[in-house]
C-alpha atoms as a PDB file:
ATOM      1  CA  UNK A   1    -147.152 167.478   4.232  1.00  0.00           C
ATOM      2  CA  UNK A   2    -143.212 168.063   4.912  1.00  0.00           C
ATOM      3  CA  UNK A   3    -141.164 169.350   2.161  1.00  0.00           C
ATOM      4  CA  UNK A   4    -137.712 167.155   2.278  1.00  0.00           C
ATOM      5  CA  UNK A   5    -135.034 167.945   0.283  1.00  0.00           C
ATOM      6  CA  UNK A   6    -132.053 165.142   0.401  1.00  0.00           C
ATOM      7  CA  UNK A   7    -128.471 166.502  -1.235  1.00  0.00           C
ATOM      8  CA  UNK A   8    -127.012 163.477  -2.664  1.00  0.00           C
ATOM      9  CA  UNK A   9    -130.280 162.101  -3.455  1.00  0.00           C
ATOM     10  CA  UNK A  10    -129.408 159.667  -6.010  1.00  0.00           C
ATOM     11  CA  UNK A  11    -126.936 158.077  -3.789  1.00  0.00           C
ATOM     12  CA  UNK A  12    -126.021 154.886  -1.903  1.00  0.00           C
ATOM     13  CA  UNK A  13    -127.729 156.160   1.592  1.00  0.00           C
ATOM     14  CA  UNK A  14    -130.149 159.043  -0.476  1.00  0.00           C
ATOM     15  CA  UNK A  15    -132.078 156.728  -2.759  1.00  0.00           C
ATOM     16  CA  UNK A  16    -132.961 154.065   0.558  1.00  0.00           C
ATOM     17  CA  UNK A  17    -134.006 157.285   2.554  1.00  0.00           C
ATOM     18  CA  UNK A  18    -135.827 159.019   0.041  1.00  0.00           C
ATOM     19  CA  UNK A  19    -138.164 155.517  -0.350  1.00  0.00           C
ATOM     20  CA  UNK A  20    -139.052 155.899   3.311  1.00  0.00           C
ATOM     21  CA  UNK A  21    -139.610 159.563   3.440  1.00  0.00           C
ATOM     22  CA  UNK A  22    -142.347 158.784   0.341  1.00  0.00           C
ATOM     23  CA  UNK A  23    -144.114 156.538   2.412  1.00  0.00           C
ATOM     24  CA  UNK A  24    -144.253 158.964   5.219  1.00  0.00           C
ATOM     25  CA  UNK A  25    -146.229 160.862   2.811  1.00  0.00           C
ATOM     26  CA  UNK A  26    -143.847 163.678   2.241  1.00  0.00           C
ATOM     27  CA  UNK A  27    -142.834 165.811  -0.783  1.00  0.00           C
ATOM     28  CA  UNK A  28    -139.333 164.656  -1.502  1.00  0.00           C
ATOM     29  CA  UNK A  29    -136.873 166.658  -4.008  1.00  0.00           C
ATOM     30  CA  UNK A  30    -133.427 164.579  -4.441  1.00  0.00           C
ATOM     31  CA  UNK A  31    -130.609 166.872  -5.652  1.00  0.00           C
ATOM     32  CA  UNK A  32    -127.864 165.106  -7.230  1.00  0.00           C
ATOM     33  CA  UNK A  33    -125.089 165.812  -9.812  1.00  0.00           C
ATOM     34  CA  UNK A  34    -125.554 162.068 -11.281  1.00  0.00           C
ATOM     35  CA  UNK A  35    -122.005 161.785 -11.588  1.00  0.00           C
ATOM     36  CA  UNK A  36    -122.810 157.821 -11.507  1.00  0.00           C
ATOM     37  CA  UNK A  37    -125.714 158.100 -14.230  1.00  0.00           C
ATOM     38  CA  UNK A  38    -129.809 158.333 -13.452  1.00  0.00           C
ATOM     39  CA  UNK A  39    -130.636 154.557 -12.756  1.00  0.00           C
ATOM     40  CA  UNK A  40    -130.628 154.753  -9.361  1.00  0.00           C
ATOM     41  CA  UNK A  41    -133.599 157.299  -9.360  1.00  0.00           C
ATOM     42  CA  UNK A  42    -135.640 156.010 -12.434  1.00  0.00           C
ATOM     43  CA  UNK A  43    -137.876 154.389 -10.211  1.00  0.00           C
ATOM     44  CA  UNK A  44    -139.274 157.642  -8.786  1.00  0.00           C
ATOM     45  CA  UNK A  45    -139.917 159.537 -11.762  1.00  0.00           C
ATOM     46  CA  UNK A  46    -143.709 158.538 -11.888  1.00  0.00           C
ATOM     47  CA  UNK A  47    -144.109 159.462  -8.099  1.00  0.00           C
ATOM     48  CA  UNK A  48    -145.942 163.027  -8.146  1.00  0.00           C
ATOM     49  CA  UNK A  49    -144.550 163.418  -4.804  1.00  0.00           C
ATOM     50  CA  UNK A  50    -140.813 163.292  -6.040  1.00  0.00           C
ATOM     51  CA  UNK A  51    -139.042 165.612  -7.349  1.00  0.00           C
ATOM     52  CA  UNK A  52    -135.633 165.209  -9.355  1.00  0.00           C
ATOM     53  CA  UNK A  53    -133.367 168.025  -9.739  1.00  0.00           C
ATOM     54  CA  UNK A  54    -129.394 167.920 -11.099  1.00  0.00           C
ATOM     55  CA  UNK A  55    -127.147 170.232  -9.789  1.00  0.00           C
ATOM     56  CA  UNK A  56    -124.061 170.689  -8.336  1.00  0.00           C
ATOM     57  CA  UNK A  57    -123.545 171.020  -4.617  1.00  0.00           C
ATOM     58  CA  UNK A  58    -120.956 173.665  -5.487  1.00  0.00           C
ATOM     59  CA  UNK A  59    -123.278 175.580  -7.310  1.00  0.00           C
ATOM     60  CA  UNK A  60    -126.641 176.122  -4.583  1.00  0.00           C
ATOM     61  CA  UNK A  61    -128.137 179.478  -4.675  1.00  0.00           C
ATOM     62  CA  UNK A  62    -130.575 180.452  -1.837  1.00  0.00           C
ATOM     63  CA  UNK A  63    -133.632 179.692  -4.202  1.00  0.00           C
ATOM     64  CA  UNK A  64    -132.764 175.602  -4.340  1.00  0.00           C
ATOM     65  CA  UNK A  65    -133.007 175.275  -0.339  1.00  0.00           C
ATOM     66  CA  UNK A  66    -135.473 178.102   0.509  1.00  0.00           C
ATOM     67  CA  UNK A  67    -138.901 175.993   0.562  1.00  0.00           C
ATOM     68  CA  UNK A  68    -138.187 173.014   2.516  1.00  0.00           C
ATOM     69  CA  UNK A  69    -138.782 172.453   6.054  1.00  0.00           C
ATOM     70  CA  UNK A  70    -136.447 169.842   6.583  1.00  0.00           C
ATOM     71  CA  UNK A  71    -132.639 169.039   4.532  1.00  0.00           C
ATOM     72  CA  UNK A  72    -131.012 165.887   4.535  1.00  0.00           C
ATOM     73  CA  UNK A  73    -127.488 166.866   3.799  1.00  0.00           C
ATOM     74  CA  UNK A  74    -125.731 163.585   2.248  1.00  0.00           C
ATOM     75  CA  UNK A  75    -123.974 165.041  -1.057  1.00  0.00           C
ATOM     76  CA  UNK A  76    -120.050 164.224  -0.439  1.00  0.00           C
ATOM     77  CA  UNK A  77    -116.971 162.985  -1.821  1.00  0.00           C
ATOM     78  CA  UNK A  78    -117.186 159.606  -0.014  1.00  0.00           C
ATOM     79  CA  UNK A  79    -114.568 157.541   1.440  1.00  0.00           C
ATOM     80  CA  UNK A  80    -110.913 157.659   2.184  1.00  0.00           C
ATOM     81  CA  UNK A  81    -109.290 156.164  -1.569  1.00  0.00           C
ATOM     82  CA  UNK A  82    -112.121 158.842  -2.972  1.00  0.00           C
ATOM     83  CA  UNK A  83    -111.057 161.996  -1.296  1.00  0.00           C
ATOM     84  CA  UNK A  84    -107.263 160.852  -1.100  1.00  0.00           C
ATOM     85  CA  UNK A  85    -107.616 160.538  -5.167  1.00  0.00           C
ATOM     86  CA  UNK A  86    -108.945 164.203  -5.226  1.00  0.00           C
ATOM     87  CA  UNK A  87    -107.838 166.410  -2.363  1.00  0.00           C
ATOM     88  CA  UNK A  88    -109.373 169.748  -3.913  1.00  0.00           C
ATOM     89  CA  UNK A  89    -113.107 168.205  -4.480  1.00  0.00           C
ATOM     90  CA  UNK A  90    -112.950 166.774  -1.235  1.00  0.00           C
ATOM     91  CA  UNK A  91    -112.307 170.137   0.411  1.00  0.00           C
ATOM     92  CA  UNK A  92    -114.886 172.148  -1.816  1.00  0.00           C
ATOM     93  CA  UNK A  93    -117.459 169.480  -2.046  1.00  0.00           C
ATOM     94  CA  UNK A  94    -117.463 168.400   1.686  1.00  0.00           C
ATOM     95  CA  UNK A  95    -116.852 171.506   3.568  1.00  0.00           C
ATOM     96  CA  UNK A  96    -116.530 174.624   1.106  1.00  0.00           C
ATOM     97  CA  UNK A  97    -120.154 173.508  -0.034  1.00  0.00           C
ATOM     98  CA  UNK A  98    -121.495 172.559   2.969  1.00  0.00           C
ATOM     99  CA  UNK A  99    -120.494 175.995   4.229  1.00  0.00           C
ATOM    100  CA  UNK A 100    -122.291 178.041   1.396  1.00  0.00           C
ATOM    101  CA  UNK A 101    -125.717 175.791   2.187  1.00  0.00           C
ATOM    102  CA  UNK A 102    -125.261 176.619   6.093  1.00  0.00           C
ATOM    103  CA  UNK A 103    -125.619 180.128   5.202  1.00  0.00           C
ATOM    104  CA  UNK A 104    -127.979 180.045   3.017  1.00  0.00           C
ATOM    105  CA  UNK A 105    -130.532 178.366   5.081  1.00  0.00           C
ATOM    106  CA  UNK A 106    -133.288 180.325   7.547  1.00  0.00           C
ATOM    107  CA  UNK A 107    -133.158 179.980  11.117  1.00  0.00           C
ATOM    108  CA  UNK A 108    -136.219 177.730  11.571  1.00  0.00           C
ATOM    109  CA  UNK A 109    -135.379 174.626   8.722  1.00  0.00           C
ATOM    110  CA  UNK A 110    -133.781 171.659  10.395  1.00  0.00           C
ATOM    111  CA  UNK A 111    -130.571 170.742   8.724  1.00  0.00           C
ATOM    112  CA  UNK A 112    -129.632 167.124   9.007  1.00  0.00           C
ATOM    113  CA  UNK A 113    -125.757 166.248   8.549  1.00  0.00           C
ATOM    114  CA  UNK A 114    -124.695 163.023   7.335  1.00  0.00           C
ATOM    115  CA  UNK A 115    -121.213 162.777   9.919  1.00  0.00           C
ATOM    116  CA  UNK A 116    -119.250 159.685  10.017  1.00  0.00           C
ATOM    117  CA  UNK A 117    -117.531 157.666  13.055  1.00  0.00           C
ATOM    118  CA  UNK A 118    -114.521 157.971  10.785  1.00  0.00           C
ATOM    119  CA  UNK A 119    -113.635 161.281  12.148  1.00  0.00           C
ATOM    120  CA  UNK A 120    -112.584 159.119  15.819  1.00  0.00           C
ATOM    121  CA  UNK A 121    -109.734 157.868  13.901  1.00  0.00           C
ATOM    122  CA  UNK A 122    -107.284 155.413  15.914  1.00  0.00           C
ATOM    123  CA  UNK A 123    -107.863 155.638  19.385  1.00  0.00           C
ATOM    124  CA  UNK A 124    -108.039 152.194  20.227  1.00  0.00           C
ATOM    125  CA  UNK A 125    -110.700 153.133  22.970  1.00  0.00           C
ATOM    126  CA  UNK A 126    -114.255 153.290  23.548  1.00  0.00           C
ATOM    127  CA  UNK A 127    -115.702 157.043  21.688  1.00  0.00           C
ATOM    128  CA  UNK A 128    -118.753 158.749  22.687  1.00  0.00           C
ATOM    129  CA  UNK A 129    -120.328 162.035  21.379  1.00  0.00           C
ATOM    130  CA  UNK A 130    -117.539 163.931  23.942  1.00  0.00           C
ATOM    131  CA  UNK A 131    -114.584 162.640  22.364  1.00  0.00           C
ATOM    132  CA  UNK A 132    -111.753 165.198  20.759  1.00  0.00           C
ATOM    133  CA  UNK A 133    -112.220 163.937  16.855  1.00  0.00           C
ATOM    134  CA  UNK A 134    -108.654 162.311  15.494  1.00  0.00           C
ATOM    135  CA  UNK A 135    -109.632 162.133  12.234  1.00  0.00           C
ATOM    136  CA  UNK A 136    -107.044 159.922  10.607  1.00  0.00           C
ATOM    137  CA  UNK A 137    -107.908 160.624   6.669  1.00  0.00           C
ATOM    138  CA  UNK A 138    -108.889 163.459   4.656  1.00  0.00           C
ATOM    139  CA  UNK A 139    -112.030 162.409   4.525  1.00  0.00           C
ATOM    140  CA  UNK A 140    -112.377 162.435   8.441  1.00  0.00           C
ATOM    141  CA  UNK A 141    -111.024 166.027   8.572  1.00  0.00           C
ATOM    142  CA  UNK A 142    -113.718 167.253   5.902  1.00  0.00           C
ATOM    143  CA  UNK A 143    -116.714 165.473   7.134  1.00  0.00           C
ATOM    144  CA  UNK A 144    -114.966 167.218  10.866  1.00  0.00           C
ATOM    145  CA  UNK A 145    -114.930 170.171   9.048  1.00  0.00           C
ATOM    146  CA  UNK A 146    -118.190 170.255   7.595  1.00  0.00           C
ATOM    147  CA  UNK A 147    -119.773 168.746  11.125  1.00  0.00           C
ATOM    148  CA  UNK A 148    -118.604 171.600  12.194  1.00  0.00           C
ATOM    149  CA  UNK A 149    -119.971 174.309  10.725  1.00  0.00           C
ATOM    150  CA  UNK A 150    -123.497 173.113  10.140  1.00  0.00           C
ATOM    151  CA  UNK A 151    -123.701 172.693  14.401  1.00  0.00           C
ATOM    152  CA  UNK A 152    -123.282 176.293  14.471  1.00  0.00           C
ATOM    153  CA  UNK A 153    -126.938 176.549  13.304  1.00  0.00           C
ATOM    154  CA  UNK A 154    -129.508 176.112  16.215  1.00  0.00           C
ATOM    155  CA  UNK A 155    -131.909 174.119  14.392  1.00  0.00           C
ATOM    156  CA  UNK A 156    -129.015 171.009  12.863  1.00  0.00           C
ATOM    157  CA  UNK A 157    -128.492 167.422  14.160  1.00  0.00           C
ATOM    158  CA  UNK A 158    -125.227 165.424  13.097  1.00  0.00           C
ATOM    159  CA  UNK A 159    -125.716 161.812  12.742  1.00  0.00           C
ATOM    160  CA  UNK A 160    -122.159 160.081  12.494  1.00  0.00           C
ATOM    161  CA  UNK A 161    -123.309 156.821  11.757  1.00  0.00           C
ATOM    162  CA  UNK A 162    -121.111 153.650  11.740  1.00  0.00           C
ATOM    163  CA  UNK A 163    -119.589 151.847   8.937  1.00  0.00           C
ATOM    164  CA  UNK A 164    -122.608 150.653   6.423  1.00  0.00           C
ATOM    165  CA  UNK A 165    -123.527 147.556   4.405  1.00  0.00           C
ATOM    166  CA  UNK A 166    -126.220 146.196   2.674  1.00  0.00           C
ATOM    167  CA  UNK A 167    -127.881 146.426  -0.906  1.00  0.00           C
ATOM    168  CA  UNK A 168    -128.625 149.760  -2.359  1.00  0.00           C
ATOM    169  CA  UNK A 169    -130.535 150.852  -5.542  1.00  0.00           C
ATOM    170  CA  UNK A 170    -127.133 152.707  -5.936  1.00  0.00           C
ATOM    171  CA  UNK A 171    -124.626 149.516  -4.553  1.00  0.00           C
ATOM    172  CA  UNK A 172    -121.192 150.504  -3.192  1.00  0.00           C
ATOM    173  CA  UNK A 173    -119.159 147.439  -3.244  1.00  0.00           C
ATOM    174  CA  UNK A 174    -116.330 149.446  -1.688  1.00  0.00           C
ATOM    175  CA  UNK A 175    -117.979 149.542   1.577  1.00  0.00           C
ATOM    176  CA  UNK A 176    -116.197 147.231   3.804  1.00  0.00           C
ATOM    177  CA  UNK A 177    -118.183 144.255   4.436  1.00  0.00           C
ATOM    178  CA  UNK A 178    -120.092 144.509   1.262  1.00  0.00           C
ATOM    179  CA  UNK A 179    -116.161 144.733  -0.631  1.00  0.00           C
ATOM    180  CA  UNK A 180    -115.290 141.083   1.758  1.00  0.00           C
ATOM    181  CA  UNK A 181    -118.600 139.066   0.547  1.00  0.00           C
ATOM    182  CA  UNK A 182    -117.679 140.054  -3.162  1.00  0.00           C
ATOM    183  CA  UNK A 183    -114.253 138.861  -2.865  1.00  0.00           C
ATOM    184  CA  UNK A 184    -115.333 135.931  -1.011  1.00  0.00           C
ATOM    185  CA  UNK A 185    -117.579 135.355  -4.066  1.00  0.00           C
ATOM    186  CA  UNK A 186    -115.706 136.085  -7.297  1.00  0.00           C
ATOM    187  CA  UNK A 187    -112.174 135.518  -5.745  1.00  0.00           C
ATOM    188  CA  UNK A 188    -112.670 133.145  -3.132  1.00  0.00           C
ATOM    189  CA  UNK A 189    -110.676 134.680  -0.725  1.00  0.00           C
ATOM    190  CA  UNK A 190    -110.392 138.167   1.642  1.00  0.00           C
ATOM    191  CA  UNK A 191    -106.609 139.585   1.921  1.00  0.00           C
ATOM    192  CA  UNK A 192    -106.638 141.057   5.183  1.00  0.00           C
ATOM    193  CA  UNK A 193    -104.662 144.335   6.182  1.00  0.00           C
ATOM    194  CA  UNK A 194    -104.552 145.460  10.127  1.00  0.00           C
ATOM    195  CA  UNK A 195    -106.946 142.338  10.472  1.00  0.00           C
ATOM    196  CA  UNK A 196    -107.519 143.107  14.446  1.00  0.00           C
ATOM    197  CA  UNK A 197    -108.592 146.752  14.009  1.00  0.00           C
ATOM    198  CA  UNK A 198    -111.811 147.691  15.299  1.00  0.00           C
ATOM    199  CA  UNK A 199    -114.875 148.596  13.018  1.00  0.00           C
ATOM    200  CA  UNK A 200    -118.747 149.108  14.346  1.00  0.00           C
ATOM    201  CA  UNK A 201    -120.843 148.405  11.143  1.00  0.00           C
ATOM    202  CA  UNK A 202    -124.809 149.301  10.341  1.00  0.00           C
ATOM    203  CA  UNK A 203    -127.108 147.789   7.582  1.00  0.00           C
ATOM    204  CA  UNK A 204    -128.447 150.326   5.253  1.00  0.00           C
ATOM    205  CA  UNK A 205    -131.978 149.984   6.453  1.00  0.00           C
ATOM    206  CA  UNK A 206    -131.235 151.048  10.030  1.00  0.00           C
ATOM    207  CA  UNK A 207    -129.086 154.059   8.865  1.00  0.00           C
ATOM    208  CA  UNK A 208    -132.571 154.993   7.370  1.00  0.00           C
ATOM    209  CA  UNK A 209    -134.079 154.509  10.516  1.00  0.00           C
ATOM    210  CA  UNK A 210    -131.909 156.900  12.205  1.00  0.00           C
ATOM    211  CA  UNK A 211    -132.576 159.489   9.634  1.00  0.00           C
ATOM    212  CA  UNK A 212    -136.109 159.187  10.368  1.00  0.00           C
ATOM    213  CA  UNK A 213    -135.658 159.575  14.173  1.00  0.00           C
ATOM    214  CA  UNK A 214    -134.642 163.098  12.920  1.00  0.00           C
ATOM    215  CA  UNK A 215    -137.476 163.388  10.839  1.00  0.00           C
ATOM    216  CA  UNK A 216    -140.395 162.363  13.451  1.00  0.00           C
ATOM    217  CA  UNK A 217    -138.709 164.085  16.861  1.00  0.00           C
ATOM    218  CA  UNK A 218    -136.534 166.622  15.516  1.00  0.00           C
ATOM    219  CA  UNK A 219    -137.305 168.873  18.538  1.00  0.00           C
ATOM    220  CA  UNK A 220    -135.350 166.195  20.765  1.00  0.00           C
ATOM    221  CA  UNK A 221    -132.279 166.419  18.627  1.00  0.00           C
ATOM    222  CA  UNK A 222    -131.699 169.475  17.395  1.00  0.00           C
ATOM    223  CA  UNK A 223    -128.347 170.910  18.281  1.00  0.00           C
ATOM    224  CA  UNK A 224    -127.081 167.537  19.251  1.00  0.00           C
ATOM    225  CA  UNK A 225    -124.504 165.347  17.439  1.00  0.00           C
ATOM    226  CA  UNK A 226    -125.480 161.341  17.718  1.00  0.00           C
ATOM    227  CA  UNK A 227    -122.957 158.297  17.370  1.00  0.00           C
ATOM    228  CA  UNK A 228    -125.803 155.961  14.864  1.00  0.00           C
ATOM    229  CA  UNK A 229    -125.296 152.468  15.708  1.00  0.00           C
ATOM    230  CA  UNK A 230    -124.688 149.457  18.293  1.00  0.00           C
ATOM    231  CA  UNK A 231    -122.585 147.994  20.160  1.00  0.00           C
ATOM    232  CA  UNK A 232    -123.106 144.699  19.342  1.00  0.00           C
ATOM    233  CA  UNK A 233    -121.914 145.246  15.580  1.00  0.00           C
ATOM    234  CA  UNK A 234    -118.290 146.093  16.974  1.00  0.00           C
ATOM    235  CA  UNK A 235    -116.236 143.317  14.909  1.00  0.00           C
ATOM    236  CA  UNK A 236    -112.588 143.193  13.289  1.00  0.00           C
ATOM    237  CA  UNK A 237    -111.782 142.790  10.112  1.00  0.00           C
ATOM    238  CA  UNK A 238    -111.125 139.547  11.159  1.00  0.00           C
ATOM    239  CA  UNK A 239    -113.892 138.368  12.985  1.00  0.00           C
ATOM    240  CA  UNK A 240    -115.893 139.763   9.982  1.00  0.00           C
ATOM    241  CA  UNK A 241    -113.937 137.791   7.471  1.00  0.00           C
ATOM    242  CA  UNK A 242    -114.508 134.632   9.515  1.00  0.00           C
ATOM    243  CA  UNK A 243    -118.416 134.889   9.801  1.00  0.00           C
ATOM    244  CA  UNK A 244    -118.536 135.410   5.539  1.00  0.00           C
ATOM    245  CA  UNK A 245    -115.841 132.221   5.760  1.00  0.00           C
ATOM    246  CA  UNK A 246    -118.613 129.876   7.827  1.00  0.00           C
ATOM    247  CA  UNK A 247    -121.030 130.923   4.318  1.00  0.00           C
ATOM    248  CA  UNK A 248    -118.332 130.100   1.880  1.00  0.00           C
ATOM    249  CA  UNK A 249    -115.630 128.784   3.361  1.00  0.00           C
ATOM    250  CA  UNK A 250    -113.483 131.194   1.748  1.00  0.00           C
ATOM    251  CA  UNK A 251    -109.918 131.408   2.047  1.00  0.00           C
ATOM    252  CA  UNK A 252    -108.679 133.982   4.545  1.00  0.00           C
ATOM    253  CA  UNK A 253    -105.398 135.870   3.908  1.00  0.00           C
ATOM    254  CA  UNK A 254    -103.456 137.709   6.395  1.00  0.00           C
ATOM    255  CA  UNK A 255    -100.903 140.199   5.045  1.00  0.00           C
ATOM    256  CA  UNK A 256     -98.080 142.043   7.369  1.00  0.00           C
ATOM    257  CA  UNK A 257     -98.932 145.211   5.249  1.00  0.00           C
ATOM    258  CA  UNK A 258    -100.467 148.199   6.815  1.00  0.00           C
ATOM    259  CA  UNK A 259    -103.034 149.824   6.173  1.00  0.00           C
ATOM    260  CA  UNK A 260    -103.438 153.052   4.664  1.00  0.00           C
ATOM    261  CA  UNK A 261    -106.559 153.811   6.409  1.00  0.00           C
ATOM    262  CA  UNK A 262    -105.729 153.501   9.825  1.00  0.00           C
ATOM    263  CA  UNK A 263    -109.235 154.068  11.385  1.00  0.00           C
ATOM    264  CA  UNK A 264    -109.174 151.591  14.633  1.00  0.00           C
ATOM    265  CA  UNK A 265    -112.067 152.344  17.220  1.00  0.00           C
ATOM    266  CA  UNK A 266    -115.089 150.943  19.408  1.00  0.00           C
ATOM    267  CA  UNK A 267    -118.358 153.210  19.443  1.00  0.00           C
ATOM    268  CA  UNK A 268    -120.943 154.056  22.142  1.00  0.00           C
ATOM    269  CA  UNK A 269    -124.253 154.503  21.089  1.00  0.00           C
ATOM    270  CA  UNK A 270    -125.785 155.351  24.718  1.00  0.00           C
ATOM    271  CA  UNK A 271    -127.138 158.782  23.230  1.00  0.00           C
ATOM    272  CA  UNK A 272    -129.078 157.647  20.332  1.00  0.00           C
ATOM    273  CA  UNK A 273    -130.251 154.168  22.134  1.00  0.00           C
ATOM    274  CA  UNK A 274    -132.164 156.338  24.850  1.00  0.00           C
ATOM    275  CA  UNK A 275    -134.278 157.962  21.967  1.00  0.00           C
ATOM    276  CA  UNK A 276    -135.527 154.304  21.281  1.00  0.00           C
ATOM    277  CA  UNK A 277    -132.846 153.455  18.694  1.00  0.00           C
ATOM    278  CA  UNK A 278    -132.811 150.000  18.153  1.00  0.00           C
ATOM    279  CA  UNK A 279    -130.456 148.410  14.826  1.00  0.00           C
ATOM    280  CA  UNK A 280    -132.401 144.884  13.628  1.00  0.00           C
ATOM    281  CA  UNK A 281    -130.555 143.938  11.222  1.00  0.00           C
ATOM    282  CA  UNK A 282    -127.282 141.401  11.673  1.00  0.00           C
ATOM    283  CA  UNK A 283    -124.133 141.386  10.183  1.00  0.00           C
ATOM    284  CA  UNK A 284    -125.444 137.422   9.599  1.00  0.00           C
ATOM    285  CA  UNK A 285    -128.711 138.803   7.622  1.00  0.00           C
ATOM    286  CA  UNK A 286    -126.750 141.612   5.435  1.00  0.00           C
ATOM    287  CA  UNK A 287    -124.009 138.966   4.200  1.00  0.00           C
ATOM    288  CA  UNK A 288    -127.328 136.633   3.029  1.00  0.00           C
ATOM    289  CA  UNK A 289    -128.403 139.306   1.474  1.00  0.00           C
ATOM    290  CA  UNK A 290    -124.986 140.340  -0.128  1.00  0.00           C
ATOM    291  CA  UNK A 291    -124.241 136.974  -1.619  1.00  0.00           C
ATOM    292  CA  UNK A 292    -128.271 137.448  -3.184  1.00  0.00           C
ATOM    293  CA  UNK A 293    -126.732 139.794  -5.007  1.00  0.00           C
ATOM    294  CA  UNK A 294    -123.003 138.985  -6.077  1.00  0.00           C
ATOM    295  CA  UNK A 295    -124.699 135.313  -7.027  1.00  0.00           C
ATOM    296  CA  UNK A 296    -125.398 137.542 -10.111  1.00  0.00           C
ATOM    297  CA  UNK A 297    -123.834 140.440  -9.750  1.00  0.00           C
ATOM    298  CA  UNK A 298    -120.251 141.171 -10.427  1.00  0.00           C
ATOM    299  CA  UNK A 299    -119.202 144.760 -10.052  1.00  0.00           C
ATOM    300  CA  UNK A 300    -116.014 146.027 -12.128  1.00  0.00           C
ATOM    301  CA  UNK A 301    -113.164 145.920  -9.343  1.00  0.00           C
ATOM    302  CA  UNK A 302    -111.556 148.976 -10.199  1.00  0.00           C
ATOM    303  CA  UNK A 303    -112.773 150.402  -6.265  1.00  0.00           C
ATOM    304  CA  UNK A 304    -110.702 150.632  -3.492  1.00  0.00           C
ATOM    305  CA  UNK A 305    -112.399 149.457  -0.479  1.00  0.00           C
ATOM    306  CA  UNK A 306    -113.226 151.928   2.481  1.00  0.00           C
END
């Protein structure tokens, strides 16, 4: 039985991967400061094969990594408006951190990162796993910076996955197609900025299944970096905004404002796809499922969306 540990456990991607790695059968340990409360992980506290810790990412000591075979590394200050909001935490969290776990790990566990496509930045073009990073944000240079360093280690995969959406135990409504269906909902409208730059989205569930490529042929991808995605999800923020429009008929507002996150890019996913990666869920099917949740749902709107 594989001993998992995910950083960031009680988070938006951690909580969706650590249900799958339980049904795999494995012993799971989510490490988490709960910065955002416990509710998110109350549903595994009767699971003997869960374990809960809280502690700080800043704080690891060889003794919290030393006895798994396998580390999901998600914990991270998330998001441009996040990171831009707190410059220092975003450096010691993302990259300081992730620097002290590197080197605290043995040669023979498999680290996995949790990258981003956000490091491409604005390039307009079509990115593969070669491309020079342009990183546009903070948040791109520390989740660069972090990339980095744990691909120094032999025995690490990066998976820069594409811009999520879907339903979470722990929801982030200031992903960007999950923030456009709750505006659609509650205010009836989407106030577009840079409405014809690029994004490449993923649902939730097939992030999860990339993480699990890593977990059932990790000797295939270790010491490789993989762009997690498709090409079919490439949309603007435009096109986006017109699909949620055909399910509301919402009002669509374009503004001449920039903006401040300037990411603008088109993926390829050639790499991952010839490992047998294949995304099933549409944009269609997570904006069904989105407005099943903000029917009841209304989350504060104090977020800026990412």
């Amino acid at each position: 039985m594989k001993r998992v540990l995910i950083t960031g456990g009680a988070g938006y991607k951690g909580v969706a991967l650590a249900e799958a790695l339980l049904a795999e059968g494995c012993m799971v340990t989510l490490m988490d400061n709960f910065i955002y409360g416990y509710e998110s992980v109350l549903g595994f506290a009767a699971d003997r094969n869960c374990t809960i810790i809280k502690r700080d990412i800043r704080n690891l000591a060889e003794q919290d990594v030393s006895s798994y075979d396998l580390i999901y590394h998600l914990a991270a200050i998330s998001g441009y408006p996040a990171c831009e909001a707190n410059p220092h935490s975003a450096q010691m969290i993302n990259v300081v951190s992730t620097d002290n776990m590197v080197k605290l790990l043995s040669p023979d566990q498999v680290l996995v990162y949790a990258s981003t496509t956000s490091l491409y930045g604005k390039s307009g073009l079509e990115q593969d796993e070669t491309a020079k990073p342009t990183p546009e944000s903070l948040y791109g240079v520390t989740k660069w910076q972090a990339e980095t360093l744990c691909m120094q280690r032999r025995n690490s995969i990066s998976l820069r996955f594409a811009t999520l959406f879907g339903v979470s135990r722990r929801m982030r409504c200031d992903l960007l197609l999950n923030d456009f269906v709750n505006r659609a909902v509650h205010d009836r409208s989407i106030v577009l900025f840079d409405s014809h730059s690029v994004r490449t989205f993923l649902h939730l569930r097939d992030a999860v299944k990339g993480y699990l490529m890593a977990f059932h042929v990790p000797e295939k991808m270790v010491g490789q970096i993989y762009n997690v995605g498709t090409s079919s999800m490439n949309f603007s923020k435009l096109e986006l905004a017109r699909i949620i429009q055909r399910f509301l008929n919402n009002e669509i507002i374009e503004t001449e404002l920039a903006d401040p996150d300037r990411r603008d890019f088109i993926i390829n996913f050639d790499k991952i796809r010839a490992l047998g990666f294949t995304p099933t869920v549409s944009i269609e099917e997570g904006i069904q499922e989105l407005l099943r949740l903000y029917s009841w749902y209304q989350p504060f709107q104090n977020y800026r969306p990412i």
